[in-house]
PDB file of N, CA and C in Angstrom:
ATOM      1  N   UNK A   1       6.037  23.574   2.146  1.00  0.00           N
ATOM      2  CA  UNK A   1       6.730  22.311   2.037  1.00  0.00           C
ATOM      3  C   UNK A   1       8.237  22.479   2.184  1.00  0.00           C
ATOM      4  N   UNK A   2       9.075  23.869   1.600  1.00  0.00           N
ATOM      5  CA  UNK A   2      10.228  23.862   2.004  1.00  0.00           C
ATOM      6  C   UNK A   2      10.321  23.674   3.387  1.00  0.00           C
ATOM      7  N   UNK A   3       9.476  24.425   4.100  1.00  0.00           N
ATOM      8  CA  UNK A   3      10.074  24.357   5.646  1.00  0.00           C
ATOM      9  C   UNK A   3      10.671  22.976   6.403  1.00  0.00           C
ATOM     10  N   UNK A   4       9.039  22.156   5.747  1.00  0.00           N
ATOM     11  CA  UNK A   4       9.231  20.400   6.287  1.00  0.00           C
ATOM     12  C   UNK A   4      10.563  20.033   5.841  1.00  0.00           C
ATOM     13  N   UNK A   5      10.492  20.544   4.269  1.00  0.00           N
ATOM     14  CA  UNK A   5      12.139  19.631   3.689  1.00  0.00           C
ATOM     15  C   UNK A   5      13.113  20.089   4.427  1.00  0.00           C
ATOM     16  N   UNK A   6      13.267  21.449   4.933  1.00  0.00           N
ATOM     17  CA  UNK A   6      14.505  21.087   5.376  1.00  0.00           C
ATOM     18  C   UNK A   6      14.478  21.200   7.048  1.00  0.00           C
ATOM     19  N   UNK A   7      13.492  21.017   7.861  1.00  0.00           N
ATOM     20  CA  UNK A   7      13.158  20.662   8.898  1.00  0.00           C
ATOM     21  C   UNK A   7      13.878  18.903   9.293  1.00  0.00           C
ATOM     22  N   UNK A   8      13.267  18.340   8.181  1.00  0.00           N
ATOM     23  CA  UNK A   8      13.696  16.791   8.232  1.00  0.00           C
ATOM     24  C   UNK A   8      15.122  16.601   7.250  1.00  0.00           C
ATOM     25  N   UNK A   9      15.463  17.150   6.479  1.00  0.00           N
ATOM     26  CA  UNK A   9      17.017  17.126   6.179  1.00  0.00           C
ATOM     27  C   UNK A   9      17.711  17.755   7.270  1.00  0.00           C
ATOM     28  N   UNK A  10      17.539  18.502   7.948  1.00  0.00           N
ATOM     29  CA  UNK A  10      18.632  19.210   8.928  1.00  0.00           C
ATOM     30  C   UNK A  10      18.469  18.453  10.362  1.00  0.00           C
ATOM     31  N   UNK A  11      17.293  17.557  10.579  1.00  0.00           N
ATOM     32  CA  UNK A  11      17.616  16.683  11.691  1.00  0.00           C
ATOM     33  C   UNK A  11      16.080  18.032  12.773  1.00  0.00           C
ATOM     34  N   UNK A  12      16.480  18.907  12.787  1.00  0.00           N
ATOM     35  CA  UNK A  12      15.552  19.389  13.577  1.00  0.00           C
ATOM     36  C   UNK A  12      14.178  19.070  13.773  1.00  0.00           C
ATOM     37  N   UNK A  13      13.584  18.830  13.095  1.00  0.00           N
ATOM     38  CA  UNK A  13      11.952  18.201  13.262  1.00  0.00           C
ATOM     39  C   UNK A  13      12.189  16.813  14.539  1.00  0.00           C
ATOM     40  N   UNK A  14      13.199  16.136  14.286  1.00  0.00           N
ATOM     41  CA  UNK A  14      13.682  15.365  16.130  1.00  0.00           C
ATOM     42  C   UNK A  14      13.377  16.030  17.190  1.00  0.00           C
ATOM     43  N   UNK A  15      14.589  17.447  17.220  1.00  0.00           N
ATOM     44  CA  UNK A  15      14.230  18.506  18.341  1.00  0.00           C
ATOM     45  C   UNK A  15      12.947  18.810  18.418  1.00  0.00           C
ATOM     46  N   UNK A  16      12.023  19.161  17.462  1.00  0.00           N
ATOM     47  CA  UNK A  16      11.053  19.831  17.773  1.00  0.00           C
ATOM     48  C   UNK A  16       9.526  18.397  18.529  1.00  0.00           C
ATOM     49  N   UNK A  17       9.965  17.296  17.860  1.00  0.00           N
ATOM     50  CA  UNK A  17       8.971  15.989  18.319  1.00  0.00           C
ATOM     51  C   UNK A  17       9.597  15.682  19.441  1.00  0.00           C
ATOM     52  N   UNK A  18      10.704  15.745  20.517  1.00  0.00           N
ATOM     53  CA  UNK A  18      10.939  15.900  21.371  1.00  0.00           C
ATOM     54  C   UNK A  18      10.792  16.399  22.276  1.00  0.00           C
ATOM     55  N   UNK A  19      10.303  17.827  21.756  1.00  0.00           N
ATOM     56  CA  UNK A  19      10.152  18.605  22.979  1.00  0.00           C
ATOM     57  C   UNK A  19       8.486  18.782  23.087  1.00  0.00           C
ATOM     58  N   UNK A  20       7.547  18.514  22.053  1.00  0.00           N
ATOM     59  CA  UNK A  20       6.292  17.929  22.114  1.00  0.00           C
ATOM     60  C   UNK A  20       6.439  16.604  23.115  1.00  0.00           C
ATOM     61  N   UNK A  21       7.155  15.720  22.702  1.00  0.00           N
ATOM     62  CA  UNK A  21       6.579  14.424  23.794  1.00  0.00           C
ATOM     63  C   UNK A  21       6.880  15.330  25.100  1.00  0.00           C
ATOM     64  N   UNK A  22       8.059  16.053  25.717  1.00  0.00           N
ATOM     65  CA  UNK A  22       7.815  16.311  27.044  1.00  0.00           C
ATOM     66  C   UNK A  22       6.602  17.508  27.483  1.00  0.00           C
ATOM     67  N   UNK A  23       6.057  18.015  26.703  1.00  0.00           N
ATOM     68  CA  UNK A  23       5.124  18.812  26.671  1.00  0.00           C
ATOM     69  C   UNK A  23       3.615  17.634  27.127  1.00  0.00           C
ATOM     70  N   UNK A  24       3.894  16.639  26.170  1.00  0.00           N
ATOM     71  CA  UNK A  24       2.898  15.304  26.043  1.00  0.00           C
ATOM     72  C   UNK A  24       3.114  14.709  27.644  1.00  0.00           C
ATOM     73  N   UNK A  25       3.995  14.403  27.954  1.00  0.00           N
ATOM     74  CA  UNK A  25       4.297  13.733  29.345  1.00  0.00           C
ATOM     75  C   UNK A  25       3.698  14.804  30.706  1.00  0.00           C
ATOM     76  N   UNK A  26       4.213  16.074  30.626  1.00  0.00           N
ATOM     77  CA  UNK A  26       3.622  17.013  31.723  1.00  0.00           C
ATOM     78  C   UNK A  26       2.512  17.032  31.565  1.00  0.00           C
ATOM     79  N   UNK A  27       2.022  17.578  30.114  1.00  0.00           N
ATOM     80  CA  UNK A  27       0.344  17.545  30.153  1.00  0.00           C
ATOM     81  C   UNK A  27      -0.536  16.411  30.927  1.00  0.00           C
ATOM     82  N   UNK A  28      -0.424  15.009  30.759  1.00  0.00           N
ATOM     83  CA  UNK A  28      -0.216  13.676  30.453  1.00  0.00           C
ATOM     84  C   UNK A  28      -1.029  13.551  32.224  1.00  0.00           C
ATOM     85  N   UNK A  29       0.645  13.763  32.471  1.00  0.00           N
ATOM     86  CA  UNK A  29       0.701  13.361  34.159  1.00  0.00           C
ATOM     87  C   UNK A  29       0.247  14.638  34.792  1.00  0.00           C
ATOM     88  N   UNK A  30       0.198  16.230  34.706  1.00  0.00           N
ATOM     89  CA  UNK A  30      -0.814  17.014  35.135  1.00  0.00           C
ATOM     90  C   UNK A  30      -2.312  16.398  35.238  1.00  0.00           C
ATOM     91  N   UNK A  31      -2.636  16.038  33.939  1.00  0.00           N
ATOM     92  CA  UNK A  31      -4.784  15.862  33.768  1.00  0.00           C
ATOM     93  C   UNK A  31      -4.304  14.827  35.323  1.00  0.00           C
ATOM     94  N   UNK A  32      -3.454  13.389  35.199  1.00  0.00           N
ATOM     95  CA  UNK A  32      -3.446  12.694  36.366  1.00  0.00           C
ATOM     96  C   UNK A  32      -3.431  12.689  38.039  1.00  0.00           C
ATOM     97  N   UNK A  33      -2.655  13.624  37.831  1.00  0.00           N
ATOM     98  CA  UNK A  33      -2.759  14.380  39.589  1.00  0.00           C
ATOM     99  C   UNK A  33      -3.368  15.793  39.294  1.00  0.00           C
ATOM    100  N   UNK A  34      -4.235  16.151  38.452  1.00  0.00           N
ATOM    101  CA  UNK A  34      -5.288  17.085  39.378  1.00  0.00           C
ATOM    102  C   UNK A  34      -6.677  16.321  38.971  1.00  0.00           C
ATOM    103  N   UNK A  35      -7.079  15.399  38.289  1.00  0.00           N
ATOM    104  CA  UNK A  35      -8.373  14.613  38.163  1.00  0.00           C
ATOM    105  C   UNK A  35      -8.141  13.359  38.927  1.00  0.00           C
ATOM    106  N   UNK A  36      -7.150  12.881  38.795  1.00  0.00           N
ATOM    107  CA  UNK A  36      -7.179  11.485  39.287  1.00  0.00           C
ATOM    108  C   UNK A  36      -7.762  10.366  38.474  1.00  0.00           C
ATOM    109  N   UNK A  37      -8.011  10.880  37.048  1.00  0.00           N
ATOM    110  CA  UNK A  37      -8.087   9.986  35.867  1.00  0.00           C
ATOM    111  C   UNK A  37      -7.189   9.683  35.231  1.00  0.00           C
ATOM    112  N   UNK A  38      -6.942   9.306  33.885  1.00  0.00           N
ATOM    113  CA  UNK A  38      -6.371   8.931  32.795  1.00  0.00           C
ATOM    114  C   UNK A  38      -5.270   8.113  33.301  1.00  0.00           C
ATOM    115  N   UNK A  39      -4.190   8.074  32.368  1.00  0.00           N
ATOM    116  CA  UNK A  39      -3.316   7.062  32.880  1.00  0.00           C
ATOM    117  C   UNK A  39      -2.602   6.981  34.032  1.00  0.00           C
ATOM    118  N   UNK A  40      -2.052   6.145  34.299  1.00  0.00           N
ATOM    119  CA  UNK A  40      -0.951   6.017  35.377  1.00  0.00           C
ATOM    120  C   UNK A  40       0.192   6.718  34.953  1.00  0.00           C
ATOM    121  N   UNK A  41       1.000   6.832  36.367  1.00  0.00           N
ATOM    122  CA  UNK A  41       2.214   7.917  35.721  1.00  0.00           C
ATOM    123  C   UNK A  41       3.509   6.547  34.727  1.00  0.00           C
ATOM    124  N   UNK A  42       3.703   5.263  35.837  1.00  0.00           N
ATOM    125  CA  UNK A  42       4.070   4.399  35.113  1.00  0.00           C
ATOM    126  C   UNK A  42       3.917   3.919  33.689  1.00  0.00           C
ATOM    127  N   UNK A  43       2.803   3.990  33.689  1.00  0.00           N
ATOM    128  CA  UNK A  43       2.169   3.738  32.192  1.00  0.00           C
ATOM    129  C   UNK A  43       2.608   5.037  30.956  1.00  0.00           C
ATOM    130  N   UNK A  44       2.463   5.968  31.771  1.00  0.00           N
ATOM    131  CA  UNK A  44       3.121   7.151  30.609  1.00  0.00           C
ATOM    132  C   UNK A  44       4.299   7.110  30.456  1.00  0.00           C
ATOM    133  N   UNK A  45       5.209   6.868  31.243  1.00  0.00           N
ATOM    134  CA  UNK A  45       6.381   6.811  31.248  1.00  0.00           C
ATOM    135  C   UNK A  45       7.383   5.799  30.474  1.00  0.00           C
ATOM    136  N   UNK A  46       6.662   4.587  30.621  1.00  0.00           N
ATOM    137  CA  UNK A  46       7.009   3.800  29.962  1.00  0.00           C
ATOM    138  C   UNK A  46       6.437   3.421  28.508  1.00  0.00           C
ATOM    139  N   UNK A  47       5.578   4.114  28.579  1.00  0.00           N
ATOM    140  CA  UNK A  47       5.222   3.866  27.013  1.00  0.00           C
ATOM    141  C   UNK A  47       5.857   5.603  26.161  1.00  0.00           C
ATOM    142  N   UNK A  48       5.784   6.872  26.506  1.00  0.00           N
ATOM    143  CA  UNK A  48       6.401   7.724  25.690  1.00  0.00           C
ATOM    144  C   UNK A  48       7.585   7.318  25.874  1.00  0.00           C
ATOM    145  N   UNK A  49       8.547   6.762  26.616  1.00  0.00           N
ATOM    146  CA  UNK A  49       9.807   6.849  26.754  1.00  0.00           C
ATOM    147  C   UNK A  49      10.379   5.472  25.823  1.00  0.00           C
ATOM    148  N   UNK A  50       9.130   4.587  25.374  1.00  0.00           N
ATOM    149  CA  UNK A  50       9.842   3.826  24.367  1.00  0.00           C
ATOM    150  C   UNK A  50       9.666   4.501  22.612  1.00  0.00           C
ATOM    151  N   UNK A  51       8.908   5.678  22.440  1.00  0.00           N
ATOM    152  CA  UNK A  51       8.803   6.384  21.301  1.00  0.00           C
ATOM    153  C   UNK A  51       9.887   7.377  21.574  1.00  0.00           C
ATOM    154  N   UNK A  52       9.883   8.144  22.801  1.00  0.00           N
ATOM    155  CA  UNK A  52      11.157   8.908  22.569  1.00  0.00           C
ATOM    156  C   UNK A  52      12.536   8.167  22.455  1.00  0.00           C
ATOM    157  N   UNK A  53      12.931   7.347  23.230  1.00  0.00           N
ATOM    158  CA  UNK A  53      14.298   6.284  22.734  1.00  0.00           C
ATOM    159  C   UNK A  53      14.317   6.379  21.248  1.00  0.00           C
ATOM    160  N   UNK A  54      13.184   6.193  20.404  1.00  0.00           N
ATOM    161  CA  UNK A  54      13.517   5.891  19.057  1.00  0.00           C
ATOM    162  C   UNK A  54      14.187   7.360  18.608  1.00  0.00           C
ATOM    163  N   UNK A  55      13.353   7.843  18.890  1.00  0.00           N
ATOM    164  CA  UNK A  55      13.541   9.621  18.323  1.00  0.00           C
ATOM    165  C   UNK A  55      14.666   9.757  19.122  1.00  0.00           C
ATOM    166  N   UNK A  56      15.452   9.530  20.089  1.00  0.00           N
ATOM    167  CA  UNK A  56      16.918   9.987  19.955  1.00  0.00           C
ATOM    168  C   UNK A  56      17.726   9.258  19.251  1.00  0.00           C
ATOM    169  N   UNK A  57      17.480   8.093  19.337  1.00  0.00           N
ATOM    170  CA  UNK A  57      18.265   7.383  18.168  1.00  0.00           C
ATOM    171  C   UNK A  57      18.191   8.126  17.047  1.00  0.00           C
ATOM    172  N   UNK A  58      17.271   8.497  16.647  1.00  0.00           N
ATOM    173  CA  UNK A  58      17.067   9.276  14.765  1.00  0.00           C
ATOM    174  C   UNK A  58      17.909  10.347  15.054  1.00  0.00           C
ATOM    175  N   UNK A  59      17.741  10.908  16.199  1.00  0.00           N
ATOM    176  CA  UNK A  59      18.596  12.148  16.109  1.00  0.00           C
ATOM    177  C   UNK A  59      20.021  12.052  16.425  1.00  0.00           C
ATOM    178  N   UNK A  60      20.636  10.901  16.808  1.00  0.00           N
ATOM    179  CA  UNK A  60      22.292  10.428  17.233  1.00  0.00           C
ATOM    180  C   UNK A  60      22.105  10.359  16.256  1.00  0.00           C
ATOM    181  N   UNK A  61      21.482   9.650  14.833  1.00  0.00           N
ATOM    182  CA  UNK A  61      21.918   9.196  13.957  1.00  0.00           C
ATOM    183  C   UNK A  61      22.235  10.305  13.278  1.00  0.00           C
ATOM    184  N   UNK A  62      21.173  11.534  12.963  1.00  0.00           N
ATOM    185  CA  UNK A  62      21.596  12.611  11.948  1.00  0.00           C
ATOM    186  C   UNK A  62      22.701  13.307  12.623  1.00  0.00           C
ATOM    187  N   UNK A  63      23.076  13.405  14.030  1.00  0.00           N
ATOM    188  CA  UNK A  63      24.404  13.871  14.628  1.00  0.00           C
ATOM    189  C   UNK A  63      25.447  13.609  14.090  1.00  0.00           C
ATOM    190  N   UNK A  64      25.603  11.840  13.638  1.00  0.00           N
ATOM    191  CA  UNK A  64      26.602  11.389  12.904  1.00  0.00           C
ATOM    192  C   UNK A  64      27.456  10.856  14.466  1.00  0.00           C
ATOM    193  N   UNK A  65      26.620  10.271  15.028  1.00  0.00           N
ATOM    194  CA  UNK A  65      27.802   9.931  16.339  1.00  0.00           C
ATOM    195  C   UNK A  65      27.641   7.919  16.178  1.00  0.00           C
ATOM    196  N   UNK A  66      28.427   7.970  17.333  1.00  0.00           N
ATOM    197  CA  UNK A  66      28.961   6.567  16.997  1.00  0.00           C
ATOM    198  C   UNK A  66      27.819   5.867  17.288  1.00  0.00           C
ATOM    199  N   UNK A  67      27.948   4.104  16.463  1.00  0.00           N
ATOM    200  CA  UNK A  67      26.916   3.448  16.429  1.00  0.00           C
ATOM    201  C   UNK A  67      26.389   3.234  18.135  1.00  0.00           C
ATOM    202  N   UNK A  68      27.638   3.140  18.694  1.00  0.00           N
ATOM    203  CA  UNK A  68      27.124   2.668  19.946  1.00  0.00           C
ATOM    204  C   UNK A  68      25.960   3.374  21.104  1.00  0.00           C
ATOM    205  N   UNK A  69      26.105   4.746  20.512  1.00  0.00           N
ATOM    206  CA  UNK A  69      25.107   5.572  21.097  1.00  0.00           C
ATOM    207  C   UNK A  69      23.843   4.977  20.638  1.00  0.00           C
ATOM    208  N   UNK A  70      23.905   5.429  19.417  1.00  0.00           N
ATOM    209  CA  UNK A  70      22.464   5.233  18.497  1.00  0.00           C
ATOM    210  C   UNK A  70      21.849   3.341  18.878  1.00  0.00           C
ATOM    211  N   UNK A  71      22.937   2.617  19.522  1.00  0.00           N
ATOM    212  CA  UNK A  71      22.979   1.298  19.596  1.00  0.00           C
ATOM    213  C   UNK A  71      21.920   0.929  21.476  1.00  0.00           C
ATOM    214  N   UNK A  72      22.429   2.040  22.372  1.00  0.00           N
ATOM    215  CA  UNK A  72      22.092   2.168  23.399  1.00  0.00           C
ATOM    216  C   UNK A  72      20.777   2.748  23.491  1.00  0.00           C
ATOM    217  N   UNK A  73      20.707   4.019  22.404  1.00  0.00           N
ATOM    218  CA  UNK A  73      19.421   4.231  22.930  1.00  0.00           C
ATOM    219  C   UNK A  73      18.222   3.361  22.084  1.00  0.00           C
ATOM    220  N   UNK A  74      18.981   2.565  21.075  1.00  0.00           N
ATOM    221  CA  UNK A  74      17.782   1.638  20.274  1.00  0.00           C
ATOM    222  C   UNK A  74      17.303   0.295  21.557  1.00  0.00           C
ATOM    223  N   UNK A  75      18.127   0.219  22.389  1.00  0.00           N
ATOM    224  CA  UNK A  75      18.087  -1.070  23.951  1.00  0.00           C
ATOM    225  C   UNK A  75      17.204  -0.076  24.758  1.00  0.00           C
ATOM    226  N   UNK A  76      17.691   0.797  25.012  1.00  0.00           N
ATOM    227  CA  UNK A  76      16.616   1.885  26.029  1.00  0.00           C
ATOM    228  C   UNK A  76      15.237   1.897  25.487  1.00  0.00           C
ATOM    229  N   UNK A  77      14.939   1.581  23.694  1.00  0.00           N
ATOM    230  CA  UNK A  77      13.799   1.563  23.536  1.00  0.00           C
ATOM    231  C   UNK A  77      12.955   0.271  23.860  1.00  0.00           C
ATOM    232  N   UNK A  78      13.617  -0.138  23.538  1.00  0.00           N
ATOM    233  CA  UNK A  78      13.340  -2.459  23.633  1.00  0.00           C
ATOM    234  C   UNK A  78      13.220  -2.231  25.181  1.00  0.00           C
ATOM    235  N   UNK A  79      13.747  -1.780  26.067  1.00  0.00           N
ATOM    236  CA  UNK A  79      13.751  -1.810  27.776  1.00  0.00           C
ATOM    237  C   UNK A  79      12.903  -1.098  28.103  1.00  0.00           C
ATOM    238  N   UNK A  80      12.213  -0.010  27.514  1.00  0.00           N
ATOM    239  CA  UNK A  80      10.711   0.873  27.727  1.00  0.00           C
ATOM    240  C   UNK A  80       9.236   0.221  27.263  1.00  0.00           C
ATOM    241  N   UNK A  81      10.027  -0.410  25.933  1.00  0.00           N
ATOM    242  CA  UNK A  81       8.758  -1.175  25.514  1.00  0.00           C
ATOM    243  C   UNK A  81       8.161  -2.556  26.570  1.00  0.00           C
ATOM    244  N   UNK A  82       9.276  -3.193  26.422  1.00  0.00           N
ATOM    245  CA  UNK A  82       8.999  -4.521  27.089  1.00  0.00           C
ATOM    246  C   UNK A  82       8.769  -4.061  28.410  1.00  0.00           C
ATOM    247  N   UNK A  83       8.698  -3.406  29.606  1.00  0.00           N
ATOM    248  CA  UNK A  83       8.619  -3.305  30.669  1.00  0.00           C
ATOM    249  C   UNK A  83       6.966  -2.298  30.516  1.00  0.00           C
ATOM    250  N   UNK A  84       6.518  -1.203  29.012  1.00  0.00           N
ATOM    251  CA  UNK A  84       5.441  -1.193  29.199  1.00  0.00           C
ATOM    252  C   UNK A  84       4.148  -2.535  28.985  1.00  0.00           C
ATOM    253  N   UNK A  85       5.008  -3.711  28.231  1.00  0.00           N
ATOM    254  CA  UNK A  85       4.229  -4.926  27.731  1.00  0.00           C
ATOM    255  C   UNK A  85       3.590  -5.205  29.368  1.00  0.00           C
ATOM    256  N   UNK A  86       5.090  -5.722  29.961  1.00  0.00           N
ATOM    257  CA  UNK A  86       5.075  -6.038  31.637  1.00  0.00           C
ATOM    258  C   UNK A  86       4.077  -5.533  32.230  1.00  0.00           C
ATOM    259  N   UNK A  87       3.790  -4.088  32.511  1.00  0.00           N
ATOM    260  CA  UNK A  87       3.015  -3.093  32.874  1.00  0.00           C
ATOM    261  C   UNK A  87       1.615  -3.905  33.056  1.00  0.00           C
ATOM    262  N   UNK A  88       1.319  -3.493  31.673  1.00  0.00           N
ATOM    263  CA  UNK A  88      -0.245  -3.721  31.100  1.00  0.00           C
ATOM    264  C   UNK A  88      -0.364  -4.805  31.340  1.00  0.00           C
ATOM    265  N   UNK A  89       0.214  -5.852  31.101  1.00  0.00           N
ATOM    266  CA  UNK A  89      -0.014  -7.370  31.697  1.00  0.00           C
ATOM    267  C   UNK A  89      -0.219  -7.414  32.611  1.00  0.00           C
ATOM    268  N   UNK A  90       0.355  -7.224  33.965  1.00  0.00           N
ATOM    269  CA  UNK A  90       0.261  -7.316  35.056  1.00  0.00           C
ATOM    270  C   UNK A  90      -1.157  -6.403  35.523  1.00  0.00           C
ATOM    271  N   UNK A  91      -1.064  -5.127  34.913  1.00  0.00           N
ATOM    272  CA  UNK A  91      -2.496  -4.379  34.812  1.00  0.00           C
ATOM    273  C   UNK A  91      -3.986  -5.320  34.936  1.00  0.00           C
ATOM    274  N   UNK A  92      -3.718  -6.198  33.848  1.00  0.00           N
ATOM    275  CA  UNK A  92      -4.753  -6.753  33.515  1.00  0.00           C
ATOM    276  C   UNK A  92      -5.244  -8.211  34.555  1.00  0.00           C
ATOM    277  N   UNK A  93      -4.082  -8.522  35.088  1.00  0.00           N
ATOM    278  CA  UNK A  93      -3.914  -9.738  35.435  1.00  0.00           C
ATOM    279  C   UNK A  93      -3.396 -11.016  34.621  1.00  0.00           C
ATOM    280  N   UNK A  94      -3.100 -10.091  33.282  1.00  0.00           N
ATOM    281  CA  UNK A  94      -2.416 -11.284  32.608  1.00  0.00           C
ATOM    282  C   UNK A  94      -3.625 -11.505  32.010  1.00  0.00           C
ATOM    283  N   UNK A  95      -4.976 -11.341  31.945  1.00  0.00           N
ATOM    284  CA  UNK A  95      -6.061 -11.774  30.979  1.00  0.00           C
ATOM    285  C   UNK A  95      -5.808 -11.128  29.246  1.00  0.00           C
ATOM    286  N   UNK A  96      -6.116 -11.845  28.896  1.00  0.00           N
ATOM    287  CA  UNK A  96      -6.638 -11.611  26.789  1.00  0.00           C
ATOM    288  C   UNK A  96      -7.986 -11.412  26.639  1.00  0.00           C
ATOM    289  N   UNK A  97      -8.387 -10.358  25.767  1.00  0.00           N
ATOM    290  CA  UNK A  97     -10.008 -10.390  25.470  1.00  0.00           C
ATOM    291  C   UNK A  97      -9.861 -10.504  24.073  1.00  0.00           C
TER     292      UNK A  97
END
């Protein structure tokens, strides 16, 4: 349990869930272009990239840098999300089940 505590007091556990999502994204989009299953590359992209936006924000924040960073990448997340909403909608045709 020390490790976690000071993993997440020192800000590093960010770095380290960071460099999992791009691990998550290659894996992701590899299974996609050598099966030709699972998701779209769009679809990955826009949906990890509105969880990672958050996670740099957490990590500008423990940096201690100005709001406006932490302010930009909290819009980069709202602009990943809503454009994966877009996505899937359009995916679907716009249908509800």
């Amino acid at each position: 349990m020390e490790l976690l505590q000071e993993l997440v007091e020192s800000g590093r556990i960010v770095d380290i869930m960071l460099v999992v999502i791009v691990l998550e994204i290659a894996a992701l989009i590899g299974y996609r272009v050598v099966t030709g299953k699972g998701l779209s590359v769009p679809s990955i992209i826009l949906n990890v990239g509105a969880g990672g936006s958050l996670m740099v924000a957490l990590k500008l924040l423990y940096d201690g840098v100005g709001w406006q960073l932490i302010a930009a990448a909290l819009v980069a997340s709202l602009l990943f999300h809503t454009g994966d909403l877009v996505y899937r909608w359009r995916q679907t045709g716009g249908a509800t089940r």
